[in-house]
Structures are given as structure tokens and as C-alpha cells.
N, C-alpha and C. Protein backbone atom coordinates (compact mmCIF):
# COMPACT_ATOMS: atom_id res chain seq x y z
N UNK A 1 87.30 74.93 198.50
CA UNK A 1 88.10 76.10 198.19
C UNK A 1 89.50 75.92 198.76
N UNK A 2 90.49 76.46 198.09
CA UNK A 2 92.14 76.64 198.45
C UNK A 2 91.87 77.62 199.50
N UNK A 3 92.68 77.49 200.47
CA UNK A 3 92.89 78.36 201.24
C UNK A 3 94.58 79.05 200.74
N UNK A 4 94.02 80.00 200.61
CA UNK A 4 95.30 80.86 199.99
C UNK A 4 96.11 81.70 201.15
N UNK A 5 95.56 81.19 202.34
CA UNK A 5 97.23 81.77 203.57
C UNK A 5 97.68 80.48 203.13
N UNK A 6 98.08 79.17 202.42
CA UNK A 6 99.09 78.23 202.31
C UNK A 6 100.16 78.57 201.92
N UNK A 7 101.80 78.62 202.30
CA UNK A 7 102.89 78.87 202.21
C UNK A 7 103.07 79.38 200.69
N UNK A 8 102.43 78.14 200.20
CA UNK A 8 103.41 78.43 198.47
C UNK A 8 101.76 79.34 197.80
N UNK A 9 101.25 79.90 198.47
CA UNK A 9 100.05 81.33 197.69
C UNK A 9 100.76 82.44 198.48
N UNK A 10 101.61 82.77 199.64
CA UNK A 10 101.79 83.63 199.85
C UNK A 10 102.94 84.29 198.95
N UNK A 11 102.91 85.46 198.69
CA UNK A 11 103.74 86.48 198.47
C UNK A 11 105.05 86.72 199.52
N UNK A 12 106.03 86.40 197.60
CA UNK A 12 107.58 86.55 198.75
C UNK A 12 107.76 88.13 199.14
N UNK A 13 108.24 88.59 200.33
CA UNK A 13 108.85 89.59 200.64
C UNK A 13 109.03 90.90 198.74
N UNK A 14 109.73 90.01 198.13
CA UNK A 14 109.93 91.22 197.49
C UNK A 14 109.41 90.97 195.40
N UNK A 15 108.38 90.16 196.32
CA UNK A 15 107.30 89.89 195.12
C UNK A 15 105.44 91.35 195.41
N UNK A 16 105.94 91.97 194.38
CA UNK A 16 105.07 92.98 194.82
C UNK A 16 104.45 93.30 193.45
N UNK A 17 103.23 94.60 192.90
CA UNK A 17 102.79 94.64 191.77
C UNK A 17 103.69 95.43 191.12
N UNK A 18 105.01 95.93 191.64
CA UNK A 18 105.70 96.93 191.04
C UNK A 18 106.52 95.98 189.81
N UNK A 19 106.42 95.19 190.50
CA UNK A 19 107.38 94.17 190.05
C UNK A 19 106.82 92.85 188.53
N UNK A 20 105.85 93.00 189.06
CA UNK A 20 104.68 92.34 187.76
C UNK A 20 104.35 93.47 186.59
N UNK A 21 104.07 94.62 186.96
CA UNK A 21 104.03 95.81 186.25
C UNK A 21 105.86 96.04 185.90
N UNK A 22 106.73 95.77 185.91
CA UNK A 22 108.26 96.17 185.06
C UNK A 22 107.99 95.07 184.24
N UNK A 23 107.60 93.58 184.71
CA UNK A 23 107.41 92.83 183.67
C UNK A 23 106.32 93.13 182.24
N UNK A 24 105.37 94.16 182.62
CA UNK A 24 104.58 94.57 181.64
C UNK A 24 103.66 93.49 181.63
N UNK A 25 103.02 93.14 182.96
CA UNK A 25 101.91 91.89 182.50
C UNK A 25 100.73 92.86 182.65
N UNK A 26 100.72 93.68 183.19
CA UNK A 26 99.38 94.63 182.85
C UNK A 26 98.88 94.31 181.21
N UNK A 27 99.84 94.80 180.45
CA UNK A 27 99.85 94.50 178.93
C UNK A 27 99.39 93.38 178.16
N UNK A 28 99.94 92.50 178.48
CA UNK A 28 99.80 90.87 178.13
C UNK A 28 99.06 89.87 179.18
N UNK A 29 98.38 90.22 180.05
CA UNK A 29 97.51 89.29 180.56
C UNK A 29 96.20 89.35 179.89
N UNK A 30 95.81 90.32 179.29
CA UNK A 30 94.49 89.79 178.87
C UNK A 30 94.29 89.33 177.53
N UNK A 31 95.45 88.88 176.43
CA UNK A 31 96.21 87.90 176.02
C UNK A 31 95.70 86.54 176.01
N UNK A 32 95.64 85.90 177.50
CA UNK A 32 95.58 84.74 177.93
C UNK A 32 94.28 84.37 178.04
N UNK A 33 94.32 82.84 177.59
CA UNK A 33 92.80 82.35 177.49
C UNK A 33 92.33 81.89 178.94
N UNK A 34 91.24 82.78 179.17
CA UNK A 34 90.23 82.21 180.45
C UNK A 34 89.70 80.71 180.95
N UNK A 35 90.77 79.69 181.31
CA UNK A 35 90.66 78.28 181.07
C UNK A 35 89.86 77.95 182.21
N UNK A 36 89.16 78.69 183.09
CA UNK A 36 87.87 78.46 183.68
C UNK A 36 87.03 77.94 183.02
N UNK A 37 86.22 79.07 181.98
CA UNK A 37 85.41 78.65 180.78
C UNK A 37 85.33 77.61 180.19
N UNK A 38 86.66 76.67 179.93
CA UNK A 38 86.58 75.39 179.30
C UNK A 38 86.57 74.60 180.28
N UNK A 39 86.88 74.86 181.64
CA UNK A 39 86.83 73.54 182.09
C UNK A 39 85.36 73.32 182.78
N UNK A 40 84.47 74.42 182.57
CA UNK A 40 83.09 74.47 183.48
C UNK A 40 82.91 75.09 185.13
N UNK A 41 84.27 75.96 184.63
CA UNK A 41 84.34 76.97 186.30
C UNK A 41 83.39 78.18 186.41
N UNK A 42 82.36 78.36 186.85
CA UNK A 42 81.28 79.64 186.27
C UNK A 42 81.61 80.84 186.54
N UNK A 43 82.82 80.86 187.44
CA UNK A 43 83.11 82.05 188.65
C UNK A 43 83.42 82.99 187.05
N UNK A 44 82.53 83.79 187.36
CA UNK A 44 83.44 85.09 186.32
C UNK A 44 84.09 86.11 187.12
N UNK A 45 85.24 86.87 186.32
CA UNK A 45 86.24 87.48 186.96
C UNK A 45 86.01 88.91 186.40
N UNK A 46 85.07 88.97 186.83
CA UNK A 46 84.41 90.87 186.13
C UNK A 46 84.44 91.71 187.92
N UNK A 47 84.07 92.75 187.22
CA UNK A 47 84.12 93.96 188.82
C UNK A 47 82.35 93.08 189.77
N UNK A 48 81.70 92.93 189.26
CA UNK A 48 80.72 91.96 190.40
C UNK A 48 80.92 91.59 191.24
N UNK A 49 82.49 90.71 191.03
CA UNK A 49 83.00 89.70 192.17
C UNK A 49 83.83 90.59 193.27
N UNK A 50 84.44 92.09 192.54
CA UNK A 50 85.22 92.57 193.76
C UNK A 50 84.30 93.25 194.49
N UNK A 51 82.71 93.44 194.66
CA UNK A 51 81.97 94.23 195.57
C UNK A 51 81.50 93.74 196.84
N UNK A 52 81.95 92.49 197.40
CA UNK A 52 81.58 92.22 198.24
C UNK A 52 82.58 91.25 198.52
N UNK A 53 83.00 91.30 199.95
CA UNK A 53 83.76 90.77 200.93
C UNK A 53 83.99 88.96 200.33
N UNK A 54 83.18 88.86 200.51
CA UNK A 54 82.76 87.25 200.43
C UNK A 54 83.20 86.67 199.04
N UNK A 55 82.46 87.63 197.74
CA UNK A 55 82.98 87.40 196.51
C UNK A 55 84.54 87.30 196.19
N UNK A 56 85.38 88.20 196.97
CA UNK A 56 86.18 88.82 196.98
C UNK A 56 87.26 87.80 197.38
N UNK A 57 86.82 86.73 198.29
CA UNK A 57 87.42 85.66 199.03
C UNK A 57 87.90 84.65 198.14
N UNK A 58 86.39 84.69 197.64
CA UNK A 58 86.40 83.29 196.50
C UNK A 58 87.16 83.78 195.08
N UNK A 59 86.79 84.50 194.81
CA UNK A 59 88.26 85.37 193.49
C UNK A 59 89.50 85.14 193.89
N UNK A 60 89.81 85.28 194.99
CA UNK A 60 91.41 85.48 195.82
C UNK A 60 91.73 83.74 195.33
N UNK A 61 90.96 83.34 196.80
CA UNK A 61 91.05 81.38 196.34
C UNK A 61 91.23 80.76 194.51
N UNK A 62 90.55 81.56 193.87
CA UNK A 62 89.95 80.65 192.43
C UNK A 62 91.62 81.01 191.58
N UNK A 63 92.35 82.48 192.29
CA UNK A 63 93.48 82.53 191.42
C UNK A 63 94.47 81.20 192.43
N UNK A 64 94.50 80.75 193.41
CA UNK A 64 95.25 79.60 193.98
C UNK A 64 94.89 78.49 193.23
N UNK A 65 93.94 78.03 193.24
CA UNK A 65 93.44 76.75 192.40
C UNK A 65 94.00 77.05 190.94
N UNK A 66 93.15 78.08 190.43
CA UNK A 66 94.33 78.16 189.04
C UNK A 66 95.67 77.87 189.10
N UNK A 67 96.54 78.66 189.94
CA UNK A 67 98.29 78.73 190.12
C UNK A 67 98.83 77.33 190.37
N UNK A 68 97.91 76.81 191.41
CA UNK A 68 98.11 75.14 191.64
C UNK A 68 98.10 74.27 190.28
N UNK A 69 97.10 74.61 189.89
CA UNK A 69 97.27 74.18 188.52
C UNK A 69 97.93 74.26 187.67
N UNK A 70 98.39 75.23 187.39
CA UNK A 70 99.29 75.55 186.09
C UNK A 70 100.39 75.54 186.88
N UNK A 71 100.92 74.89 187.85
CA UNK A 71 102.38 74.63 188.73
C UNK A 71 102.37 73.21 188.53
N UNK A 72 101.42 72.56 188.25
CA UNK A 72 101.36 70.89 188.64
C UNK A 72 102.24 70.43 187.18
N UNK A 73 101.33 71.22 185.77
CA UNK A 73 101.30 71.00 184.79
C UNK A 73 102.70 71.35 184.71
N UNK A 74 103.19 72.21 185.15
CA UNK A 74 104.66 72.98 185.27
C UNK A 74 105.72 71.74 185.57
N UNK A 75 105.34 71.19 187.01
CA UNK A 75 106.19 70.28 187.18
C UNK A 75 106.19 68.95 186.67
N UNK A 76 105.38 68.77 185.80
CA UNK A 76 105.11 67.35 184.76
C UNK A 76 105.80 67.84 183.73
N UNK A 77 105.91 68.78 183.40
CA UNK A 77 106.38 69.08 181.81
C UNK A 77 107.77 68.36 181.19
N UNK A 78 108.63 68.05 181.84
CA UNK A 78 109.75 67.20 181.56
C UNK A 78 109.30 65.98 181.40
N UNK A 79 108.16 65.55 182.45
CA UNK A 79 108.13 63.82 181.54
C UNK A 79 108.00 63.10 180.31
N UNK A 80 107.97 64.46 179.17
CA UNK A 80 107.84 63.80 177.92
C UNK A 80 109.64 63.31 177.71
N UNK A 81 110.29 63.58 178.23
CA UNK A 81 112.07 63.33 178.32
C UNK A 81 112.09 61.48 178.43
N UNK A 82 111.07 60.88 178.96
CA UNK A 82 110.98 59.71 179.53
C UNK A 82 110.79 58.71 177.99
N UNK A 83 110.20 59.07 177.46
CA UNK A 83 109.53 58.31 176.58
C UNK A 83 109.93 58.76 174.76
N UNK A 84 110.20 59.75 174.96
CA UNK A 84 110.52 60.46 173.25
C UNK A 84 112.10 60.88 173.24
N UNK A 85 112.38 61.36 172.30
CA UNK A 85 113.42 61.60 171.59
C UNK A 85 114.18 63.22 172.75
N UNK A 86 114.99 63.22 172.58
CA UNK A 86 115.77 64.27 173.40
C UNK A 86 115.37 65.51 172.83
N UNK A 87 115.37 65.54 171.82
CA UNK A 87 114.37 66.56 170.94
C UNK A 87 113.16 66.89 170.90
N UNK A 88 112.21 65.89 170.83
CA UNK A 88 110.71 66.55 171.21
C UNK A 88 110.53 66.44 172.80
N UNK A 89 111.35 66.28 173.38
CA UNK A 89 111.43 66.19 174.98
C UNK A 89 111.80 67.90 175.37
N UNK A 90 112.71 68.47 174.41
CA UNK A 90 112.91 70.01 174.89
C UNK A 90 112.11 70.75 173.97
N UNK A 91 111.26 70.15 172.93
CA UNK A 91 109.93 71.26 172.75
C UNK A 91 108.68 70.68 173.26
N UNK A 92 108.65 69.84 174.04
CA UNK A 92 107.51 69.71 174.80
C UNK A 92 107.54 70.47 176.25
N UNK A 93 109.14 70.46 176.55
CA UNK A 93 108.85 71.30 177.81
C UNK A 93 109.16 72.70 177.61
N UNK A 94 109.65 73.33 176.39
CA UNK A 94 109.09 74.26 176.07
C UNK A 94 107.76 74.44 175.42
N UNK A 95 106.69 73.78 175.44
CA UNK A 95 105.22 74.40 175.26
C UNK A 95 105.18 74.16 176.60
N UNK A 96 105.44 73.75 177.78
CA UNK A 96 105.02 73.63 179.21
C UNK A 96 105.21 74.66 179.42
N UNK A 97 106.52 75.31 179.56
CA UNK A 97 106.82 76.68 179.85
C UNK A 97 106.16 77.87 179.68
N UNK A 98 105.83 78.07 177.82
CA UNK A 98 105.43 78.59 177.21
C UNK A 98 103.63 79.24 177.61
N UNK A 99 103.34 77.76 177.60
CA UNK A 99 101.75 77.61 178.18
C UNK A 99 101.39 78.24 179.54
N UNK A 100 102.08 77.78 180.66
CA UNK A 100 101.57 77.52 181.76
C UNK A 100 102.53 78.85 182.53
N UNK A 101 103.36 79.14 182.59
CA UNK A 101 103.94 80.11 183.14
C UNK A 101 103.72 81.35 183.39
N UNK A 102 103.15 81.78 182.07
CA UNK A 102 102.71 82.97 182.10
C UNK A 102 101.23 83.26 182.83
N UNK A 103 100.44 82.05 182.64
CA UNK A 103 99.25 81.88 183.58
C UNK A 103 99.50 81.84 184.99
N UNK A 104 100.68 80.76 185.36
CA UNK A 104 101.24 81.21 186.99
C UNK A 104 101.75 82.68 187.11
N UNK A 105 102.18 83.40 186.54
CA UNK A 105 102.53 85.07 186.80
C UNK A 105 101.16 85.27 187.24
N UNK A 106 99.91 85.30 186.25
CA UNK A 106 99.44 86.13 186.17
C UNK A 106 98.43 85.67 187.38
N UNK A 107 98.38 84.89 187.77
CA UNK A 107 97.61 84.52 189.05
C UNK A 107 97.94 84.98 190.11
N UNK A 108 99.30 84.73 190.29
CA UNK A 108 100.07 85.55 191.24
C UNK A 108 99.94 87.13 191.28
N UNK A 109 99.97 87.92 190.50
CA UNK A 109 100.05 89.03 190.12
C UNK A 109 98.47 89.50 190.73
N UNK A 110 97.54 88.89 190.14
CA UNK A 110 95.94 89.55 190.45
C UNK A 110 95.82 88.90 191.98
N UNK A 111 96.43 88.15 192.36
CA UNK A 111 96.11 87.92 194.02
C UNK A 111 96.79 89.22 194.82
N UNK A 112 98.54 89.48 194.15
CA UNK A 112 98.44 91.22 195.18
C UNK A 112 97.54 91.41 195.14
N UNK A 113 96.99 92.21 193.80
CA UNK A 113 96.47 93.08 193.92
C UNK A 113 94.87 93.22 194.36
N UNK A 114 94.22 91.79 194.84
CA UNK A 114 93.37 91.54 195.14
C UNK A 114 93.30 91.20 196.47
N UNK A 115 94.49 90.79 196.90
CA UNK A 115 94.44 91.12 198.74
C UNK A 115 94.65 92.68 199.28
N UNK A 116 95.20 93.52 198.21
CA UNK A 116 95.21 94.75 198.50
C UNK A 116 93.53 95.21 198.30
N UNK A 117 93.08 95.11 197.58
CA UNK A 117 92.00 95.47 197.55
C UNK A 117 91.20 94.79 198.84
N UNK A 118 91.22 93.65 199.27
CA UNK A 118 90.89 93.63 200.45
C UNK A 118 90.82 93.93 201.30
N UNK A 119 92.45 94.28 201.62
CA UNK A 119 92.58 95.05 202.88
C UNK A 119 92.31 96.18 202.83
N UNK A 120 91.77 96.77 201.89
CA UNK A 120 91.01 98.27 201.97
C UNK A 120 89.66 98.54 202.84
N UNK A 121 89.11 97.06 201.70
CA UNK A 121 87.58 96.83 202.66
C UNK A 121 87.65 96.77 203.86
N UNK A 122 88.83 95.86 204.69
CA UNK A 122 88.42 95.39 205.32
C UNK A 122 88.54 96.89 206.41
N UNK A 123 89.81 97.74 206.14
CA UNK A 123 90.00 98.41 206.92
C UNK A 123 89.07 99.85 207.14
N UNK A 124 88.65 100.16 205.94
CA UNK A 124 87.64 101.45 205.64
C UNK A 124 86.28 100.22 206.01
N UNK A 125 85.91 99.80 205.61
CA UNK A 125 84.46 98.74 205.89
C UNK A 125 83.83 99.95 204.88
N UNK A 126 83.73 99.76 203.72
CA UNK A 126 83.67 100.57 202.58
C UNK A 126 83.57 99.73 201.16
N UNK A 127 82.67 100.07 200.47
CA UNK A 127 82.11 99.37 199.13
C UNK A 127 83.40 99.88 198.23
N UNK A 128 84.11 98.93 197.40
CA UNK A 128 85.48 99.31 196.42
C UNK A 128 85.13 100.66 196.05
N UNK A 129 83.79 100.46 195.48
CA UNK A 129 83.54 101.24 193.99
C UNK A 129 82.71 102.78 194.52
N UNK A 130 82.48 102.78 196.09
CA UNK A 130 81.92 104.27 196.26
C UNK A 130 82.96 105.21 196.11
């Protein structure tokens, strides 16, 4: 598992859900294809996983591993510049963009709001959903 206190999972100062919500990803994240599923990740991301502490950990972590991911893919996306035409070099890294970006928002985005939900538990010691 990612440990998500690592520098680049934390939340900047004035990266908050107010701020993901003006972007309107409430709207358009569920949009995006669940690329767990294809790659053979079983973790499902239903209310199950936020009822318990522990579940709750591994949800937090599974959006880092995602974000890591779709950041890696992020920072490869120019190497098609190396090998092709100057032209399919700026629509290849626009499908990088296109693809993968909006999946890094949205990882980012459900970790607020999923360490907030944490720190509820942790502080009430209280089931989400009573």
C-alpha cells in the first residue's frame, strides 16, 4: 500500500473540496471509467468501504496509487515528441492530458473528502452512517 502522508498525496494549503466543487467535478466524475476493474484491482469504491476505519485507510491509499499513476502516465506523455512528427507529438500529448488529468483531479478530490470523513471517525469514534 501507498502511504498517502507522502509529500506529493498531501493537500496544498489551499487545495480544498470547495475548490473541486467550483470546478464542477461533483458533476463529471462519475463520467470516468473505473480503471481498477480493467486492471484486476477488486477494491470496490461503494459506501462498504467507508464503514470501517481500516476499509477507509485502504480507499484513502488506492486513490494515491491511482494519482501515482495517472501522474507517471502524465509525465511520459511528451515522449511521443521523440520519435513522430511535431504534429502527432501535440495530439498525443493532448490525449495524455485529456485522459489522465481529469482522473488525477478526481483522486485528489475524493481523498479530501475521504480524510475528512476520517477524521470524523476518528474523532466522534462513531459509525459514518449512524
Amino acid at each position: 500500500m501507498i502511504d498517502p502522508n507522502l509529500l506529493i498525496f498531501r493537500a496544498l494549503p489551499s487545495e480544498t473540496a470547495r475548490v473541486y466543487h467550483w470546478l464542477g467535478i461533483r458533476y463529471w466524475k462519475r463520467f470516468l471509467p473505473d480503471g481498477a476493474q480493467w486492471l484486476g484491482f477488486n477494491f470496490k469504491k461503494d459506501g462498504q468501504n467507508l464503514r470501517d476505519l481500516e476499509r477507509l485507510r485502504r480507499f484513502i491509499s488506492e486513490t494515491c496509487r491511482s494519482e501515482f499513476a495517472h501522474g507517471v502516465m502524465l509525465a511520459f506523455s511528451p515522449l511521443p515528441f521523440l520519435w513522430n512528427p511535431i504534429w502527432a507529438g501535440w495530439v498525443m500529448l493532448g490525449f495524455g492530458l485529456l485522459l489522465n488529468f481529469p482522473c488525477l483531479l478526481v483522486q485528489r478530490y475524493n481523498r479530501i473528502k475521504l480524510r475528512d470523513l476520517q477524521e470524523r471517525m476518528k474523532g466522534k469514534n462513531l459509525h459514518p452512517f449512524n
